[in-house]
C-alpha atoms as a PDB file:
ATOM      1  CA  UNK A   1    -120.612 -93.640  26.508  1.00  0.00           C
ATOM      2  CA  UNK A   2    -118.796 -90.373  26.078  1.00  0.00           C
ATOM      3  CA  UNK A   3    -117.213 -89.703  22.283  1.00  0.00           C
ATOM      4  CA  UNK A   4    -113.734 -88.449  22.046  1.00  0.00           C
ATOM      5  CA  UNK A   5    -112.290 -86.672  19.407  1.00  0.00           C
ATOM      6  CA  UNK A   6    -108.578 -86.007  18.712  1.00  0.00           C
ATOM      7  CA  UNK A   7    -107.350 -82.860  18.790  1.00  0.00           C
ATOM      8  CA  UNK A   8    -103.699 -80.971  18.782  1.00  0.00           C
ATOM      9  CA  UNK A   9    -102.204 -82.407  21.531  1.00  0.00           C
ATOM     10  CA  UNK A  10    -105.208 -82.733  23.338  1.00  0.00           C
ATOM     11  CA  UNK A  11    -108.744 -84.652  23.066  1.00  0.00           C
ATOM     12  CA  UNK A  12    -112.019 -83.291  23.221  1.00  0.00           C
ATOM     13  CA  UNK A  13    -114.468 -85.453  25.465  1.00  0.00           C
ATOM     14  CA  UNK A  14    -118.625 -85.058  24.647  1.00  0.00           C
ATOM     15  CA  UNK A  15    -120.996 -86.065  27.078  1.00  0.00           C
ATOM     16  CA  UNK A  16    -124.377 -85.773  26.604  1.00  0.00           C
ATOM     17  CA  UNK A  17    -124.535 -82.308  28.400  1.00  0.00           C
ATOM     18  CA  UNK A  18    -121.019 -81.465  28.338  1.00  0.00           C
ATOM     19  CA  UNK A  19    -117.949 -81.239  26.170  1.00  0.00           C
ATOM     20  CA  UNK A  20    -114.446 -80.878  27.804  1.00  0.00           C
ATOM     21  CA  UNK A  21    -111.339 -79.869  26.506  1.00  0.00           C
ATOM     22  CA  UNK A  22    -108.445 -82.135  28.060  1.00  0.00           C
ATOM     23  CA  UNK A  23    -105.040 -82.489  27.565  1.00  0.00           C
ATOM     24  CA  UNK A  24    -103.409 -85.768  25.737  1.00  0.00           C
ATOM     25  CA  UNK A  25    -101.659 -88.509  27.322  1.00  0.00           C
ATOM     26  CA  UNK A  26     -98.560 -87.270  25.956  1.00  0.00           C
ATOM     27  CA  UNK A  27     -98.485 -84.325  27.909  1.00  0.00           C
ATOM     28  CA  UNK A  28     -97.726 -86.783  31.262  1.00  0.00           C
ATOM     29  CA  UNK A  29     -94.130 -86.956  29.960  1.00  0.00           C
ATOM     30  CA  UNK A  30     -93.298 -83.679  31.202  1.00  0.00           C
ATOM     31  CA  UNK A  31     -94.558 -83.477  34.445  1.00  0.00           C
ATOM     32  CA  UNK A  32     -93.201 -87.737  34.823  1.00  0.00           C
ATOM     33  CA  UNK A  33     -89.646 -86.154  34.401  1.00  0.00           C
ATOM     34  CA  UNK A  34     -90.192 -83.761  36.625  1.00  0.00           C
ATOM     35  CA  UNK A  35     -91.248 -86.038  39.027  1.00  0.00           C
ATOM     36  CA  UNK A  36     -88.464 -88.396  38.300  1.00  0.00           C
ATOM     37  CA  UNK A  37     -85.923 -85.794  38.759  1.00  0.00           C
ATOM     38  CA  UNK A  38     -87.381 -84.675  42.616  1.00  0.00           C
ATOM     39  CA  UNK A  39     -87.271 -88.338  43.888  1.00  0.00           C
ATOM     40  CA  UNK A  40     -83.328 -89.128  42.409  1.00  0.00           C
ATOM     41  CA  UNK A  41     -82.510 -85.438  44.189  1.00  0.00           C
ATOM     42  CA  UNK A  42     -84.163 -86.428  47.593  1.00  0.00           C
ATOM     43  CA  UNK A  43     -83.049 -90.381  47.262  1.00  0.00           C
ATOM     44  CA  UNK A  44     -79.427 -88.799  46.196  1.00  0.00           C
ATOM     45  CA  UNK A  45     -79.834 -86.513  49.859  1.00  0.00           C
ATOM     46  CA  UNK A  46     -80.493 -89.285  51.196  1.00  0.00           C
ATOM     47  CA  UNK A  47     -78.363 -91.733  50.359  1.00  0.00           C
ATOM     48  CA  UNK A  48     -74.714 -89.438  50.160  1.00  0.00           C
ATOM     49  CA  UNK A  49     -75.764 -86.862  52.752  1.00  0.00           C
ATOM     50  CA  UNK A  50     -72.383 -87.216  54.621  1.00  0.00           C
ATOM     51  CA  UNK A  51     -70.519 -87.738  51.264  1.00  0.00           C
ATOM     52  CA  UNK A  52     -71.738 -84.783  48.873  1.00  0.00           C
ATOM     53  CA  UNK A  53     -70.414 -81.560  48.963  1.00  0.00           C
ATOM     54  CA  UNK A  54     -72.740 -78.972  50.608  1.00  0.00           C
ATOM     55  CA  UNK A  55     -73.378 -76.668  47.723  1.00  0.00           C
ATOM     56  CA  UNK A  56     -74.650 -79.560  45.655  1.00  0.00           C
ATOM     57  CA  UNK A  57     -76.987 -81.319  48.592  1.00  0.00           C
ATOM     58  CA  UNK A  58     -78.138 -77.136  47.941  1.00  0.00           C
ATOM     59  CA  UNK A  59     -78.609 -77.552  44.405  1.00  0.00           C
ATOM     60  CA  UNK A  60     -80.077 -80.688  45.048  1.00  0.00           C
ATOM     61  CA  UNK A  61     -82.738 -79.540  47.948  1.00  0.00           C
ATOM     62  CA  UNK A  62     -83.853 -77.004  45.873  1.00  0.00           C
ATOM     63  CA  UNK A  63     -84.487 -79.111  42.600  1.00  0.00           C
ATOM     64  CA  UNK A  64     -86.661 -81.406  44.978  1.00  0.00           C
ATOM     65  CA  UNK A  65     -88.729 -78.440  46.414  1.00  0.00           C
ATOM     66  CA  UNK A  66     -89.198 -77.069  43.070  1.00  0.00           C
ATOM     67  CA  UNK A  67     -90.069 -79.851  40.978  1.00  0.00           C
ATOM     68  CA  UNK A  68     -92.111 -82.277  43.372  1.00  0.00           C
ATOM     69  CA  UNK A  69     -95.376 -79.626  43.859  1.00  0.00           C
ATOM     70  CA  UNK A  70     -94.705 -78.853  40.095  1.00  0.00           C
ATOM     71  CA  UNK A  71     -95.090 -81.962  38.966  1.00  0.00           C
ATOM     72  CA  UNK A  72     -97.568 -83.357  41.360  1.00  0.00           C
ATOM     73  CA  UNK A  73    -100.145 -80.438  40.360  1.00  0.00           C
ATOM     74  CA  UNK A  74     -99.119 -81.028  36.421  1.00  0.00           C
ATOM     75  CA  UNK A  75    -100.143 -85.000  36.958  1.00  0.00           C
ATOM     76  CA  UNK A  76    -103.341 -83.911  38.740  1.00  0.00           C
ATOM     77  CA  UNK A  77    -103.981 -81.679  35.696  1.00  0.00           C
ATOM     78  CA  UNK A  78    -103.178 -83.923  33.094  1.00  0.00           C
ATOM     79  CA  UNK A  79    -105.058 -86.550  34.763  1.00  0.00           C
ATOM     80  CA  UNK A  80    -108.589 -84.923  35.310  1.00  0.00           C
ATOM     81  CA  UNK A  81    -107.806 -80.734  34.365  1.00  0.00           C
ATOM     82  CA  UNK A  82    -109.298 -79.363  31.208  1.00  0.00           C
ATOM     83  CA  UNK A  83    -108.686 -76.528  29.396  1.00  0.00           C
ATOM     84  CA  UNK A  84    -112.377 -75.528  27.758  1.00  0.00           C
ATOM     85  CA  UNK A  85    -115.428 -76.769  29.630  1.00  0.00           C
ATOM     86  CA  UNK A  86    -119.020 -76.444  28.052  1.00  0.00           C
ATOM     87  CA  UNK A  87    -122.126 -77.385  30.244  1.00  0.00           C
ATOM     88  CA  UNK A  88    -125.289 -77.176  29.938  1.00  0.00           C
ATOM     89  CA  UNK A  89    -126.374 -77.155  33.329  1.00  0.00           C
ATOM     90  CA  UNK A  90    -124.519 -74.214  33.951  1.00  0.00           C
ATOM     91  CA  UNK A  91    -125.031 -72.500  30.511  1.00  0.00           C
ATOM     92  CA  UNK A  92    -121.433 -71.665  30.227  1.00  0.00           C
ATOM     93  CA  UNK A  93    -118.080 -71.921  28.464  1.00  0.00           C
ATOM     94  CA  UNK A  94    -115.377 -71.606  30.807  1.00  0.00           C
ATOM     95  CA  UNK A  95    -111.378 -71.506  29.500  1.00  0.00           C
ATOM     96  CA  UNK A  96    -108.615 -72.098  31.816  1.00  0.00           C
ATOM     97  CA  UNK A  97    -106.076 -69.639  32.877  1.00  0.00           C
ATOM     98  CA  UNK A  98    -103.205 -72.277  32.091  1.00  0.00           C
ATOM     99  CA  UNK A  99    -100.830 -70.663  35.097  1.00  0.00           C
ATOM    100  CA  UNK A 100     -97.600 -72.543  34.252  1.00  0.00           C
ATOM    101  CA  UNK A 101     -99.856 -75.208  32.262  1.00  0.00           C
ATOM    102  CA  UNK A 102    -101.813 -76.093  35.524  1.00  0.00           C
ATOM    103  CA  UNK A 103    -105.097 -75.019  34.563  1.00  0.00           C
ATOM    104  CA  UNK A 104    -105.630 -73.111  37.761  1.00  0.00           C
ATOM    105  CA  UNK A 105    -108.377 -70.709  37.582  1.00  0.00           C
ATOM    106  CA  UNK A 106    -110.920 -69.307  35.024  1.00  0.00           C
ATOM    107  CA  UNK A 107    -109.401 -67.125  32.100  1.00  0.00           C
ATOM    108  CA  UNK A 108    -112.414 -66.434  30.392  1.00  0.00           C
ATOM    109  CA  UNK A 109    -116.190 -67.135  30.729  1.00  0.00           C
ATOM    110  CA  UNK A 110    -118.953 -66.929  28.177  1.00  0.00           C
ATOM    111  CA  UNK A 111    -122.624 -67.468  28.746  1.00  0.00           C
ATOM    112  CA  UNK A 112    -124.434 -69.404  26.220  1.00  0.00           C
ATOM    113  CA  UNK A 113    -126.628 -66.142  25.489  1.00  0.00           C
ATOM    114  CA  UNK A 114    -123.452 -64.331  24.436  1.00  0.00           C
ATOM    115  CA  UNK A 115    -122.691 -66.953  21.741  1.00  0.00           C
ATOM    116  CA  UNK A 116    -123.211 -65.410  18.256  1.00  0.00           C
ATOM    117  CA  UNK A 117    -122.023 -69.049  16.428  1.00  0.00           C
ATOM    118  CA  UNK A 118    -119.627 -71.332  16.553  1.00  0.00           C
ATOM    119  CA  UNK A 119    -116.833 -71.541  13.324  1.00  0.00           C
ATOM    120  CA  UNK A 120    -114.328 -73.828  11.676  1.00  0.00           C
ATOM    121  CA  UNK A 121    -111.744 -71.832   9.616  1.00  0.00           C
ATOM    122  CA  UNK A 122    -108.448 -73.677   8.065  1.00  0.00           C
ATOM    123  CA  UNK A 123    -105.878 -72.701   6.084  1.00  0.00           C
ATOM    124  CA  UNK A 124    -106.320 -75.429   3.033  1.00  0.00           C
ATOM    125  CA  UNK A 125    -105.247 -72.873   0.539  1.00  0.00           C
ATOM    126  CA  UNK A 126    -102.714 -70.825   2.334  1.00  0.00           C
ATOM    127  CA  UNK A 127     -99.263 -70.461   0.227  1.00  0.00           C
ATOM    128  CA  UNK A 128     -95.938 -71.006   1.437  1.00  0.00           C
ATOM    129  CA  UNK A 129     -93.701 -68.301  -0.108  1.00  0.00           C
ATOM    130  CA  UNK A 130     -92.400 -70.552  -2.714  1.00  0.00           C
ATOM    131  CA  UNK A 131     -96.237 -70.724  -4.047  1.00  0.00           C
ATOM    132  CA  UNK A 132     -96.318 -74.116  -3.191  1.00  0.00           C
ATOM    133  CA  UNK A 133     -99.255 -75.436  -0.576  1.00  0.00           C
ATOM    134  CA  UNK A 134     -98.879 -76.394   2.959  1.00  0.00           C
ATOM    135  CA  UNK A 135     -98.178 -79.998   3.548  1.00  0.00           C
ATOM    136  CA  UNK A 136     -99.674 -79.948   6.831  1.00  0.00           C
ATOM    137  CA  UNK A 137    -103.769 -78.163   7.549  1.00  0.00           C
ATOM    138  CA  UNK A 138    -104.561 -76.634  10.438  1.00  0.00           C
ATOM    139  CA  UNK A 139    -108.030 -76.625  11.132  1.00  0.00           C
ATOM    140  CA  UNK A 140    -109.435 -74.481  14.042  1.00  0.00           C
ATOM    141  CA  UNK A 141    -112.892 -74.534  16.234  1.00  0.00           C
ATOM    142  CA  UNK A 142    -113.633 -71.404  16.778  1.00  0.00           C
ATOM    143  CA  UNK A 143    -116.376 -69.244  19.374  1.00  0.00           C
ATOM    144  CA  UNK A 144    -117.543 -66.622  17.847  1.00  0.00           C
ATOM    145  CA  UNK A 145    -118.921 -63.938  20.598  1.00  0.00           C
ATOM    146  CA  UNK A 146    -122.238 -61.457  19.631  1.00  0.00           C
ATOM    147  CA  UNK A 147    -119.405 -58.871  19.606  1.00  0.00           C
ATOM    148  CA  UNK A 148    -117.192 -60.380  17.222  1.00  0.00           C
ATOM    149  CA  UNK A 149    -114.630 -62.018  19.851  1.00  0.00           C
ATOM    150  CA  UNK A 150    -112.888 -65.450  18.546  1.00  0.00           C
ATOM    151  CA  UNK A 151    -111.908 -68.251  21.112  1.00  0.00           C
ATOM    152  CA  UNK A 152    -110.243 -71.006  20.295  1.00  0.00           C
ATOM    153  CA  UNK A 153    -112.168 -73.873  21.488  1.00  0.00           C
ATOM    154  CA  UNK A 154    -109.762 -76.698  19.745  1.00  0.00           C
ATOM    155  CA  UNK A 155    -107.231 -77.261  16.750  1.00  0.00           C
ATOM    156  CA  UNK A 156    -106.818 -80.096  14.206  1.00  0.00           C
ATOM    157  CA  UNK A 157    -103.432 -80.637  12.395  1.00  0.00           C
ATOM    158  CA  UNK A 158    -103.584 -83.576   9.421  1.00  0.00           C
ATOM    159  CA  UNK A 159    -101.380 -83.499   6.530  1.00  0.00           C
ATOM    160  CA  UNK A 160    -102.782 -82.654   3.231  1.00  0.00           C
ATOM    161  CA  UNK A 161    -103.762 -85.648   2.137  1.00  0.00           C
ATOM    162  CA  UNK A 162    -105.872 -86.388   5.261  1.00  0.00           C
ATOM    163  CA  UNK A 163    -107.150 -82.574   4.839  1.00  0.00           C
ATOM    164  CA  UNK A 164    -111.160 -84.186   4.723  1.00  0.00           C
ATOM    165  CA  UNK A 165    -110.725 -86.118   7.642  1.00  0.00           C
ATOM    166  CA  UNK A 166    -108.972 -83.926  10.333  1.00  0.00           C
ATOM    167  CA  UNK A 167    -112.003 -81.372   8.879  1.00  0.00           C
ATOM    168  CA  UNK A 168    -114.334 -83.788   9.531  1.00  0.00           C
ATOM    169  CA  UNK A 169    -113.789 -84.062  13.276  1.00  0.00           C
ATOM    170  CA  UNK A 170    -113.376 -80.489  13.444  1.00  0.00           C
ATOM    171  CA  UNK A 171    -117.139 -80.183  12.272  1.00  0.00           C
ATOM    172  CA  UNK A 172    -118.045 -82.632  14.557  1.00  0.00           C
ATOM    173  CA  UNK A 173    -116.653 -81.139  17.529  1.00  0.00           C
ATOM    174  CA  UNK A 174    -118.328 -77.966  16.078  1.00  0.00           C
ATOM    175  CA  UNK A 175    -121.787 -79.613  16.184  1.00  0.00           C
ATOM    176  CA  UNK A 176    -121.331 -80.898  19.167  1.00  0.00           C
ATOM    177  CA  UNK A 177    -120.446 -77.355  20.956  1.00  0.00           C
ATOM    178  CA  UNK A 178    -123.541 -75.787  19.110  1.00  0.00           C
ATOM    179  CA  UNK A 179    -125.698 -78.425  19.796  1.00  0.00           C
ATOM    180  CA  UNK A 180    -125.126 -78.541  23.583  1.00  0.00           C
ATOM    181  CA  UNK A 181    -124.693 -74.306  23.634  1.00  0.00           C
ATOM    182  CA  UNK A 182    -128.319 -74.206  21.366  1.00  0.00           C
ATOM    183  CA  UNK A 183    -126.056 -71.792  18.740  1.00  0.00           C
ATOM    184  CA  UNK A 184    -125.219 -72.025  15.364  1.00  0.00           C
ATOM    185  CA  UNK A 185    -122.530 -73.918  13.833  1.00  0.00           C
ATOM    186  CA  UNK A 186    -120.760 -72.397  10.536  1.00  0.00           C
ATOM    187  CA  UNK A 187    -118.628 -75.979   9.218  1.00  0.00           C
ATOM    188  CA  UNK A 188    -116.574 -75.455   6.872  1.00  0.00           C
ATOM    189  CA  UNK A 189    -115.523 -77.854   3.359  1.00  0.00           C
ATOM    190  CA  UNK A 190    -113.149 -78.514   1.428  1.00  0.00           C
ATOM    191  CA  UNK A 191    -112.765 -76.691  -2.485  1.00  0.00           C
ATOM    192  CA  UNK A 192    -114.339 -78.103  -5.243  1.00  0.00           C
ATOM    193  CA  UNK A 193    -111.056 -78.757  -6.504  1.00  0.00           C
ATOM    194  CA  UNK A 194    -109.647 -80.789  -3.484  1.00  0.00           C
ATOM    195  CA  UNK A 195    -112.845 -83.166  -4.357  1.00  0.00           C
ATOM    196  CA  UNK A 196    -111.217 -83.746  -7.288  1.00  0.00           C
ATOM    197  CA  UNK A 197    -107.940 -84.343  -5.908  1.00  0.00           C
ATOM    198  CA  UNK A 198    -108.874 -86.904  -3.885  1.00  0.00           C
ATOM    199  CA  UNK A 199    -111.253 -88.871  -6.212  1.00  0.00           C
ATOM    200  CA  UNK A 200    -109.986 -92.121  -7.380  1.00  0.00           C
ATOM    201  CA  UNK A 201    -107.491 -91.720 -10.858  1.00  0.00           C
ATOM    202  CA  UNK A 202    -109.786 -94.208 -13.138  1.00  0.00           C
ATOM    203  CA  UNK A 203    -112.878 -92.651 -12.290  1.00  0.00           C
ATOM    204  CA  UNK A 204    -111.345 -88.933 -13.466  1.00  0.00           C
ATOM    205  CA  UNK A 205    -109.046 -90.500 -16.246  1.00  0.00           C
ATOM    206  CA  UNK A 206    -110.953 -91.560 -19.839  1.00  0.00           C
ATOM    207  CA  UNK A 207    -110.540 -94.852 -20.556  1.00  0.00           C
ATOM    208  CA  UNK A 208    -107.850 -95.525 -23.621  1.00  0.00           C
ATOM    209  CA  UNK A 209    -108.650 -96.908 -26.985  1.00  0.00           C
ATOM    210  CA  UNK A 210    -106.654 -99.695 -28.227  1.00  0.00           C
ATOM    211  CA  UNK A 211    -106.111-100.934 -31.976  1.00  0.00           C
ATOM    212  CA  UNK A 212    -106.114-104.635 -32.312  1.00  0.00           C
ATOM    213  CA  UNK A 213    -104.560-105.025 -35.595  1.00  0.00           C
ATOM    214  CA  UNK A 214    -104.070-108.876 -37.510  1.00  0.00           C
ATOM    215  CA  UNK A 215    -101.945-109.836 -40.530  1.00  0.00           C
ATOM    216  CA  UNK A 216    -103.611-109.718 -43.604  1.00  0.00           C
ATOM    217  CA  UNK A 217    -107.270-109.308 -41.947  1.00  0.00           C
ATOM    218  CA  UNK A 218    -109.778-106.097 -43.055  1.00  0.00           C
ATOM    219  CA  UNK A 219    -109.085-102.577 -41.669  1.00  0.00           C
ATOM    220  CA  UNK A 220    -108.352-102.290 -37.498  1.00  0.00           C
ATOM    221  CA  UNK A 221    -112.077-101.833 -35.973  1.00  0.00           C
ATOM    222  CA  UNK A 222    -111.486 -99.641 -32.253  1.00  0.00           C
ATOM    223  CA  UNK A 223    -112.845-101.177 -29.192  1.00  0.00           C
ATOM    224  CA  UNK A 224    -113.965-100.107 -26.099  1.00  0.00           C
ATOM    225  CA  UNK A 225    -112.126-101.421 -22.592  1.00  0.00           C
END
């Protein structure tokens, strides 16, 4: 069974020879609209054709010609498109072109020769101008070409707090491109410090010491919780 992985509004699917790209589920909103406006123009055609003015049965002609192929294609896209395919039959990563978010085409091509490694870079430690960190992490997989070329193969967005597990499936995805690409991966990890962070407060706090005192009894003794 394939393994998906969720990425910035899309979701990367790994087969055992092959790991695609694909948009989300909530990317079918847009085209949906779309497609929702080009049936109420051609039902409103139809039903008020001798009633409407003839400028807007116009306006309303050319919403339906424009937005039914736009938002058929989109669905079709959505639905089976993806925007980074590796496989290993072919021994090639292909990126789509996109054209108007369709995915038509190949933008970009690498052999699995020209792969120098593949990288996870984030921006844990970046600085907002107050000096203050980023609430939110941005963690990207990276291909890294023999002549220094980056492609974005997929992002991961998880607020601070949930900075070690959005970076966790951005090294797996990672392993799973060089695995299936035989290349290297370079993960990446979190700062020593962050560790820290996010270790549980009694096991980095020292326990207290508490003086049980009685009336008229010897000198307090200290105890140990």
């Amino acid at each position: 069974m394939a393994e998906r992985i969720p990425l910035q509004r899309a979701v990367a699917v790994i087969g055992d020879d092959s790991v695609a790209i694909r948009r989300s589920r909530a990317q079918l909103v847009a085209p949906l609209i779309q497609l929702a406006l080009a049936a109420g123009s051609v039902a409103l055609i139809v039903a008020f054709l001798d009633a409407l003015p003839l400028a807007l049965l116009m306006v309303l002609l050319v919403v339906a010609l424009l937005m039914g192929p736009i938002a058929t294609l989109g669905l079709v896209y959505n639905v089976i498109g993806r925007s980074v395919l590796l496989e290993r039959q072919k021994q090639s990563v292909r990126w789509q072109q996109g054209l108007l978010g369709l995915g038509i085409g190949t933008d970009e091509l690498v052999p699995f020769w020209r792969i120098d490694h593949i990288a996870v870079e984030g921006d844990y430690e970046a600085e907002l101008e107050s000096g203050e960190r980023q609430d939110l992490v941005t963690w990207e997989v990276e291909l890294v070409k023999d002549n220094g070329k980056r492609l974005t193969i997929g992002t991961v967005v998880a607020a601070r707090p949930l900075a070690d597990e959005g970076l966790a499936r951005a090294n797996r995805l990672a392993e799973a491109i060089a695995e299936r690409s035989d290349s290297e991966a370079r993960l990446a990890a979190l700062p020593e410090e962050a560790d820290e962070e996010a270790a549980p407060p009694d096991a980095a706090r020292p326990r207290r010491r508490r003086r049980m005192v009685r009336a008229g009894a010897a000198p307090p003794e200290v105890s140990d919780e």
